[in-house]
PDB file of N, CA and C in Angstrom:
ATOM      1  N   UNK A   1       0.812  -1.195   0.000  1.00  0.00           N
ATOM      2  CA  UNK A   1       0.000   0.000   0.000  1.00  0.00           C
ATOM      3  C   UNK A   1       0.861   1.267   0.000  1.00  0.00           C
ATOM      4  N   UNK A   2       2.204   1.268   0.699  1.00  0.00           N
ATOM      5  CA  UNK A   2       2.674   2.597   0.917  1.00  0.00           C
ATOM      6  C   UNK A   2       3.686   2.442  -0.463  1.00  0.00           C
ATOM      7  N   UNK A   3       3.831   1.765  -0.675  1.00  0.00           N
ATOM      8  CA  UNK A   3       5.027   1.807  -2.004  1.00  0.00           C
ATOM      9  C   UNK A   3       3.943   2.359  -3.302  1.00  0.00           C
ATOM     10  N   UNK A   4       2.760   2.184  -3.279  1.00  0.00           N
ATOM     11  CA  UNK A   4       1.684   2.545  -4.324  1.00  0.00           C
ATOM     12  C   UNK A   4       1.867   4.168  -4.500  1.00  0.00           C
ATOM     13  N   UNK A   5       1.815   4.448  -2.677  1.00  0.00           N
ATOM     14  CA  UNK A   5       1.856   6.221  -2.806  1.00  0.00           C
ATOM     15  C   UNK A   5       3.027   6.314  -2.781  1.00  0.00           C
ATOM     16  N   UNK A   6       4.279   6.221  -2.248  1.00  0.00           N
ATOM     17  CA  UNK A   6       5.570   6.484  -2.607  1.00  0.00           C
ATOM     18  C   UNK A   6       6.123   6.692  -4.256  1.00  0.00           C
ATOM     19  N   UNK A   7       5.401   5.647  -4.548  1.00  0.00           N
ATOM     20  CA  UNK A   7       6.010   5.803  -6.106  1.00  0.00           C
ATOM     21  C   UNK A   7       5.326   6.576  -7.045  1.00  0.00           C
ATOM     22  N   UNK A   8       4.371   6.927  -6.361  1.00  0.00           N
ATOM     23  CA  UNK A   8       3.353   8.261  -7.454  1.00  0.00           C
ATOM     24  C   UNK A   8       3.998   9.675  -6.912  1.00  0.00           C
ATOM     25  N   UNK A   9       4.730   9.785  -5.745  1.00  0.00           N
ATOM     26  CA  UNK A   9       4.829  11.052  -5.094  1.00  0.00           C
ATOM     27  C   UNK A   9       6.484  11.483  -5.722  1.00  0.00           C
ATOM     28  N   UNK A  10       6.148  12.865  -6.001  1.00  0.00           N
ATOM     29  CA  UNK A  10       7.680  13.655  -6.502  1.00  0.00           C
ATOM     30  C   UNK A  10       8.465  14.258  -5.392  1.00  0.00           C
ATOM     31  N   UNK A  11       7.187  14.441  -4.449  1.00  0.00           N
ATOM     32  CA  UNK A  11       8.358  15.443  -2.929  1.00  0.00           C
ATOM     33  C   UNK A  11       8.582  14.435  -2.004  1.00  0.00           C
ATOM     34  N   UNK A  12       8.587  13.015  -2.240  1.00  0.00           N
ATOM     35  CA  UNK A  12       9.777  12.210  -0.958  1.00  0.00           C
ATOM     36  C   UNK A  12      10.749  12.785  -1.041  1.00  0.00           C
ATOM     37  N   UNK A  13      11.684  13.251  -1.971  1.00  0.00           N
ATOM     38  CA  UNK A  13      12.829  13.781  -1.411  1.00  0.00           C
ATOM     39  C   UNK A  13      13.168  14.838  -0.301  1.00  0.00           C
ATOM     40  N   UNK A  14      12.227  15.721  -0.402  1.00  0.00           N
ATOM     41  CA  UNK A  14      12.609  16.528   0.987  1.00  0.00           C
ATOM     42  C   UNK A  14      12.076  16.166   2.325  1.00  0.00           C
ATOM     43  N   UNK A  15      11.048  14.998   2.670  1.00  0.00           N
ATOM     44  CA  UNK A  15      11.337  14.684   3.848  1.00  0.00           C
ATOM     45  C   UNK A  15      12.955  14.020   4.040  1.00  0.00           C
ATOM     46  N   UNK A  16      13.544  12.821   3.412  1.00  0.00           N
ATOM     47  CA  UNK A  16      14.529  12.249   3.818  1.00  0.00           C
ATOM     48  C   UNK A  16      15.207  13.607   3.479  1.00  0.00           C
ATOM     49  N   UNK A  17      15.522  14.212   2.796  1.00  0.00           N
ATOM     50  CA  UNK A  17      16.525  15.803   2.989  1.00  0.00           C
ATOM     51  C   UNK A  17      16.307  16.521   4.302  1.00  0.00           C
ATOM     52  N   UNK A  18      14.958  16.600   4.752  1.00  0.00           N
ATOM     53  CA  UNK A  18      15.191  16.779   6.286  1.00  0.00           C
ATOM     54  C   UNK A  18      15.706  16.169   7.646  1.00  0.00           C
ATOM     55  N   UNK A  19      15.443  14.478   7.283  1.00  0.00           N
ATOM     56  CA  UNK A  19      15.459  14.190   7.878  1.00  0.00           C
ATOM     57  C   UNK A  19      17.357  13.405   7.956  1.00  0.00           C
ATOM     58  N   UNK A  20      17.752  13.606   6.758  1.00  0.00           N
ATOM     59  CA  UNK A  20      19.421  13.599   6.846  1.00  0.00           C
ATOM     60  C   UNK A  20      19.942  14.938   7.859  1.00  0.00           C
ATOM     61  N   UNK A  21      19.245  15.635   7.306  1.00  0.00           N
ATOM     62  CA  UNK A  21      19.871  17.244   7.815  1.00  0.00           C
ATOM     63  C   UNK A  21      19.821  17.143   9.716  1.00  0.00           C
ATOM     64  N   UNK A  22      18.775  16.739   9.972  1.00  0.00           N
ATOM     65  CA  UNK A  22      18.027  16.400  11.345  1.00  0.00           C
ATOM     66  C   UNK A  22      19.354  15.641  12.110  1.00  0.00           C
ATOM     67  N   UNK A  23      19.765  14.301  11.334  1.00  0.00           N
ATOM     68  CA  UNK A  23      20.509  13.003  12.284  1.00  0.00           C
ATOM     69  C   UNK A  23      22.069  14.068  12.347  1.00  0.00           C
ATOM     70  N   UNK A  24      22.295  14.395  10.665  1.00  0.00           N
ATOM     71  CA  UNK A  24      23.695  14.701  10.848  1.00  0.00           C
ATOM     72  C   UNK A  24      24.231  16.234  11.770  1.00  0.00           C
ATOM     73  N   UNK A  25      23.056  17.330  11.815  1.00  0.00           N
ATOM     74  CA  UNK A  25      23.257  18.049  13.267  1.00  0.00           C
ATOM     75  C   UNK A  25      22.775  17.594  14.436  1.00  0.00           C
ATOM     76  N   UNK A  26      22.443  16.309  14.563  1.00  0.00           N
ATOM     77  CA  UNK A  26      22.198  15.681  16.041  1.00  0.00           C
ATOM     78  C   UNK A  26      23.889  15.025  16.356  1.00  0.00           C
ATOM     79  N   UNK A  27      24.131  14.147  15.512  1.00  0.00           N
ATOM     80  CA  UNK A  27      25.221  13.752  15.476  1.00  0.00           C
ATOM     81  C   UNK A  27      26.479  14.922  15.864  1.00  0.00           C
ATOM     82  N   UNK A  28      25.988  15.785  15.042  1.00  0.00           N
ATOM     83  CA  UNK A  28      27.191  16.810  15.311  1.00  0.00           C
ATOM     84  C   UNK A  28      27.560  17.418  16.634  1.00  0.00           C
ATOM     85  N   UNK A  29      26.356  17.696  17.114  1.00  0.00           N
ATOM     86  CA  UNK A  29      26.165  17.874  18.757  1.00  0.00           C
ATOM     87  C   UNK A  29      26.540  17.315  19.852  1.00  0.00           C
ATOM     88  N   UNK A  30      25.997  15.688  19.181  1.00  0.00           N
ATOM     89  CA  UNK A  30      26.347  14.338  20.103  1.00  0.00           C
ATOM     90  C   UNK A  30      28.316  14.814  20.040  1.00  0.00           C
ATOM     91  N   UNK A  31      28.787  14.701  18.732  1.00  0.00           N
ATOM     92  CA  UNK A  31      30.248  14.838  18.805  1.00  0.00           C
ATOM     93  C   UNK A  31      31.131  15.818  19.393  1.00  0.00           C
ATOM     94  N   UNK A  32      29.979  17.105  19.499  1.00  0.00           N
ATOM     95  CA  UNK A  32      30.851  18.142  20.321  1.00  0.00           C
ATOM     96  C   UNK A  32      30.910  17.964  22.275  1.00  0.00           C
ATOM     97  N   UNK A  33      29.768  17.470  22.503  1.00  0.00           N
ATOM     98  CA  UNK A  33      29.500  16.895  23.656  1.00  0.00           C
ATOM     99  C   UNK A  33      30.549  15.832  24.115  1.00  0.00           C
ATOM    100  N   UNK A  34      30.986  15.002  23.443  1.00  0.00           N
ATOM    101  CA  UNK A  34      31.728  13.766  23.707  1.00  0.00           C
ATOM    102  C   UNK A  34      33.367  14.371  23.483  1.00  0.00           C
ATOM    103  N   UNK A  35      33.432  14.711  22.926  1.00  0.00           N
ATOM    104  CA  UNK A  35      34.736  14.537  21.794  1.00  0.00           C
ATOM    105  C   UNK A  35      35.171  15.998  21.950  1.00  0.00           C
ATOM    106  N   UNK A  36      34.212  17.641  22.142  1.00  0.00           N
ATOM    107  CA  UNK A  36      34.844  18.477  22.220  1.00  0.00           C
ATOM    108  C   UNK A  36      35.074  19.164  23.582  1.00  0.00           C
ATOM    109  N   UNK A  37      34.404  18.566  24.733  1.00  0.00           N
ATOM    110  CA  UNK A  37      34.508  19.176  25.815  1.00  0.00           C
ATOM    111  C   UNK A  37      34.959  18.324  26.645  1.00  0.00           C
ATOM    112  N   UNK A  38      36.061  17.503  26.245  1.00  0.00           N
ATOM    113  CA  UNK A  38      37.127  16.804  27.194  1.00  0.00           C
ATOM    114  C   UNK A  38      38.074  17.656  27.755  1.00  0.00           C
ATOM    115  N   UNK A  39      38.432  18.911  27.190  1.00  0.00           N
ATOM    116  CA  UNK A  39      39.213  20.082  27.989  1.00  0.00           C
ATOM    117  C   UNK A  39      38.249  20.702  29.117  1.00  0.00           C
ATOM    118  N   UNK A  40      39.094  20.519  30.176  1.00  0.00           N
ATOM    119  CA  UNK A  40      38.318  20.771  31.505  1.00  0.00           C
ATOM    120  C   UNK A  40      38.266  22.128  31.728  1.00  0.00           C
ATOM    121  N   UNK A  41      39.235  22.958  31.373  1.00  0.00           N
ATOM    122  CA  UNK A  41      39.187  24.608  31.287  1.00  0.00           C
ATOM    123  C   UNK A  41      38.069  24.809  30.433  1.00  0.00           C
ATOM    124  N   UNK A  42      37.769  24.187  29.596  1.00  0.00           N
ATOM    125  CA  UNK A  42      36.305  24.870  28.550  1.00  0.00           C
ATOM    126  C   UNK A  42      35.389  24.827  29.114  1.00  0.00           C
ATOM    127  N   UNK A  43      35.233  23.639  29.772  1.00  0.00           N
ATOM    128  CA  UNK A  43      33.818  23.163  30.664  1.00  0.00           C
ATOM    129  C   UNK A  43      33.700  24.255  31.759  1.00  0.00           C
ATOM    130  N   UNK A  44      34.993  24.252  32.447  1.00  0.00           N
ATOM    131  CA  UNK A  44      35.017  25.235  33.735  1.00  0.00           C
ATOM    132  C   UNK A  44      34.357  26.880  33.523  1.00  0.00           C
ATOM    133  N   UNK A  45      35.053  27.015  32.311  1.00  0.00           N
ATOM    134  CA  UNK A  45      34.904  28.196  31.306  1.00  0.00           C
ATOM    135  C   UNK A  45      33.365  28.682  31.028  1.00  0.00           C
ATOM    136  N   UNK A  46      32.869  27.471  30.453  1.00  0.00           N
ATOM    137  CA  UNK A  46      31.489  27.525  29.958  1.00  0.00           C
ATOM    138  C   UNK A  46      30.215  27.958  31.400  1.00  0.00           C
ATOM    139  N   UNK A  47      30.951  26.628  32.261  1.00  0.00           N
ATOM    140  CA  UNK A  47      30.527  27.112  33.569  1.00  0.00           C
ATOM    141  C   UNK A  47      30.015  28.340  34.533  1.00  0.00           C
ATOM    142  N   UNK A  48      30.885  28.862  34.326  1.00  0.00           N
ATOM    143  CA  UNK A  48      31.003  30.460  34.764  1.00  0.00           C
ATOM    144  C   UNK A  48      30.081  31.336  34.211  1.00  0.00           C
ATOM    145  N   UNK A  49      29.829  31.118  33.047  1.00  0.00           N
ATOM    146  CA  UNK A  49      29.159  32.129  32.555  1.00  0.00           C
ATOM    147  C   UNK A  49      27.900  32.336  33.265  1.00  0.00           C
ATOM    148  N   UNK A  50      27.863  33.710  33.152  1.00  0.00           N
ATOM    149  CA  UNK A  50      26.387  33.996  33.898  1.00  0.00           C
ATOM    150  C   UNK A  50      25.313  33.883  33.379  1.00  0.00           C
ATOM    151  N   UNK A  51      23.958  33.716  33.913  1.00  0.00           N
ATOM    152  CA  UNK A  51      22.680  33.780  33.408  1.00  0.00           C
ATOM    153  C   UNK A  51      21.655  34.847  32.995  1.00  0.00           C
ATOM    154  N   UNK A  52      22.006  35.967  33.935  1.00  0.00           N
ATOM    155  CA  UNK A  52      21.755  37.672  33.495  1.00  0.00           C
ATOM    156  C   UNK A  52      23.047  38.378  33.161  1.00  0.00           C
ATOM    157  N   UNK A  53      22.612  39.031  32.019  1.00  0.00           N
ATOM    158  CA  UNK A  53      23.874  40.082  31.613  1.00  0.00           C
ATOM    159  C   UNK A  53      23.757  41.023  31.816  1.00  0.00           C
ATOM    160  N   UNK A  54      24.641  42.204  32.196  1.00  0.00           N
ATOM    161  CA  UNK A  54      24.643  43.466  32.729  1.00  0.00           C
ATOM    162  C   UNK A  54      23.569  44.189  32.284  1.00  0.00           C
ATOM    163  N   UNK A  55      23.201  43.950  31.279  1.00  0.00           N
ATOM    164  CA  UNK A  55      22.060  44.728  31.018  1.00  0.00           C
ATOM    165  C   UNK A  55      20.543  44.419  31.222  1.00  0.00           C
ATOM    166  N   UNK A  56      20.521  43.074  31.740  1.00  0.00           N
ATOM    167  CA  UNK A  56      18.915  42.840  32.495  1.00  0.00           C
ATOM    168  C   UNK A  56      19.558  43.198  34.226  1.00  0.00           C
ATOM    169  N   UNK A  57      18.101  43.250  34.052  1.00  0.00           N
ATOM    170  CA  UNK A  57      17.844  43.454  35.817  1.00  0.00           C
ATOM    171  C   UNK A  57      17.324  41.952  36.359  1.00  0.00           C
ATOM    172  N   UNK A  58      17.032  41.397  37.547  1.00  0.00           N
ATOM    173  CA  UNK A  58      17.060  40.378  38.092  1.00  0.00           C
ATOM    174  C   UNK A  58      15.549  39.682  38.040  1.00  0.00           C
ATOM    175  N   UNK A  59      14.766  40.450  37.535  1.00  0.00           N
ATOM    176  CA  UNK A  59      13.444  40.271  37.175  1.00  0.00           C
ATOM    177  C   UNK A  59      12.938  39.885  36.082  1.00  0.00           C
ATOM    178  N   UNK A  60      14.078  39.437  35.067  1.00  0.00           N
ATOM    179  CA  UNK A  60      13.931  39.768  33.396  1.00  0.00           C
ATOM    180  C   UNK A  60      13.332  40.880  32.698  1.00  0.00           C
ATOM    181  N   UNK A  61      13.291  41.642  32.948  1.00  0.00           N
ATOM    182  CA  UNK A  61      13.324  42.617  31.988  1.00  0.00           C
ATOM    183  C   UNK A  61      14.286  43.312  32.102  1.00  0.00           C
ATOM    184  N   UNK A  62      14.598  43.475  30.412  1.00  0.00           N
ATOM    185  CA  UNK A  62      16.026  44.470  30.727  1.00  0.00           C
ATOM    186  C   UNK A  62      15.554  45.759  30.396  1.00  0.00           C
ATOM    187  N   UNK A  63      16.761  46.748  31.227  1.00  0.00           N
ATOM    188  CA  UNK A  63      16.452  47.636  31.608  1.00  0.00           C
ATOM    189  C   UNK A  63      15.824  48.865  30.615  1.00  0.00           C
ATOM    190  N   UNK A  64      14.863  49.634  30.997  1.00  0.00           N
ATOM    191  CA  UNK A  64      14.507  51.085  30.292  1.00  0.00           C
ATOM    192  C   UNK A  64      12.989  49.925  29.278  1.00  0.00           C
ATOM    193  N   UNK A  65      12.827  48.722  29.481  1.00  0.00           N
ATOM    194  CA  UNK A  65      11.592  48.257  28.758  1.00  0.00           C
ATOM    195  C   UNK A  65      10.390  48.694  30.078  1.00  0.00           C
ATOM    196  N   UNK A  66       9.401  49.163  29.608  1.00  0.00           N
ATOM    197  CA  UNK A  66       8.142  48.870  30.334  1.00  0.00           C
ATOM    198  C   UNK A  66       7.541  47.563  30.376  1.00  0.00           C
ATOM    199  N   UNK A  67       6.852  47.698  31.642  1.00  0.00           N
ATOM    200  CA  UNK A  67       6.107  46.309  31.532  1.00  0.00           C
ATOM    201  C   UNK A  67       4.834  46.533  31.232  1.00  0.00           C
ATOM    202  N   UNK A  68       3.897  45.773  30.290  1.00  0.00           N
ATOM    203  CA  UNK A  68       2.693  45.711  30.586  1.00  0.00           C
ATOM    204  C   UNK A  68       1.452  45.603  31.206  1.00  0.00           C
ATOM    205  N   UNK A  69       1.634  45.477  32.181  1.00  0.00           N
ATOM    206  CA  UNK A  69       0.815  45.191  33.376  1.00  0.00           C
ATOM    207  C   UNK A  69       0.732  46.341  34.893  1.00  0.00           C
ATOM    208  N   UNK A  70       1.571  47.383  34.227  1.00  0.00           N
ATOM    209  CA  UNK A  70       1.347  47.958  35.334  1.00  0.00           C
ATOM    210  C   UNK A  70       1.130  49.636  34.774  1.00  0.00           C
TER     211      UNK A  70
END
């Protein structure tokens, strides 16, 4: 049954084009995870970084935006 519609259809190619695109930046990720953050200074590095930047305030909104609600 599915080979009936497969073989009448012209756009299979861009699901499997997505879905190559999909594995090989998963993969790529998987490889930076494994393989690029074996240096412990990067990790430490990455670590550090903060979660608000000087320019939000501790509330999320950064600064000089109004809020809506008040």
């Amino acid at each position: 049954m599915y080979q009936q519609f497969y073989d009448k259809s012209d756009l299979l190619a861009w699901p499997i084009v997505g879905l190559v695109i999909f594995i090989s930046l998963f993969l790529a990720v998987l490889g930076y995870v494994f393989f690029g953050l074996k240096n412990k200074d990067k990790v430490d590095e990455m670590a550090a970084l903060p979660f608000v930047t000087e320019n939000e305030s501790s509330d999320g909104y950064p600064e000089g935006r109004a809020r809506d609600n008040e």
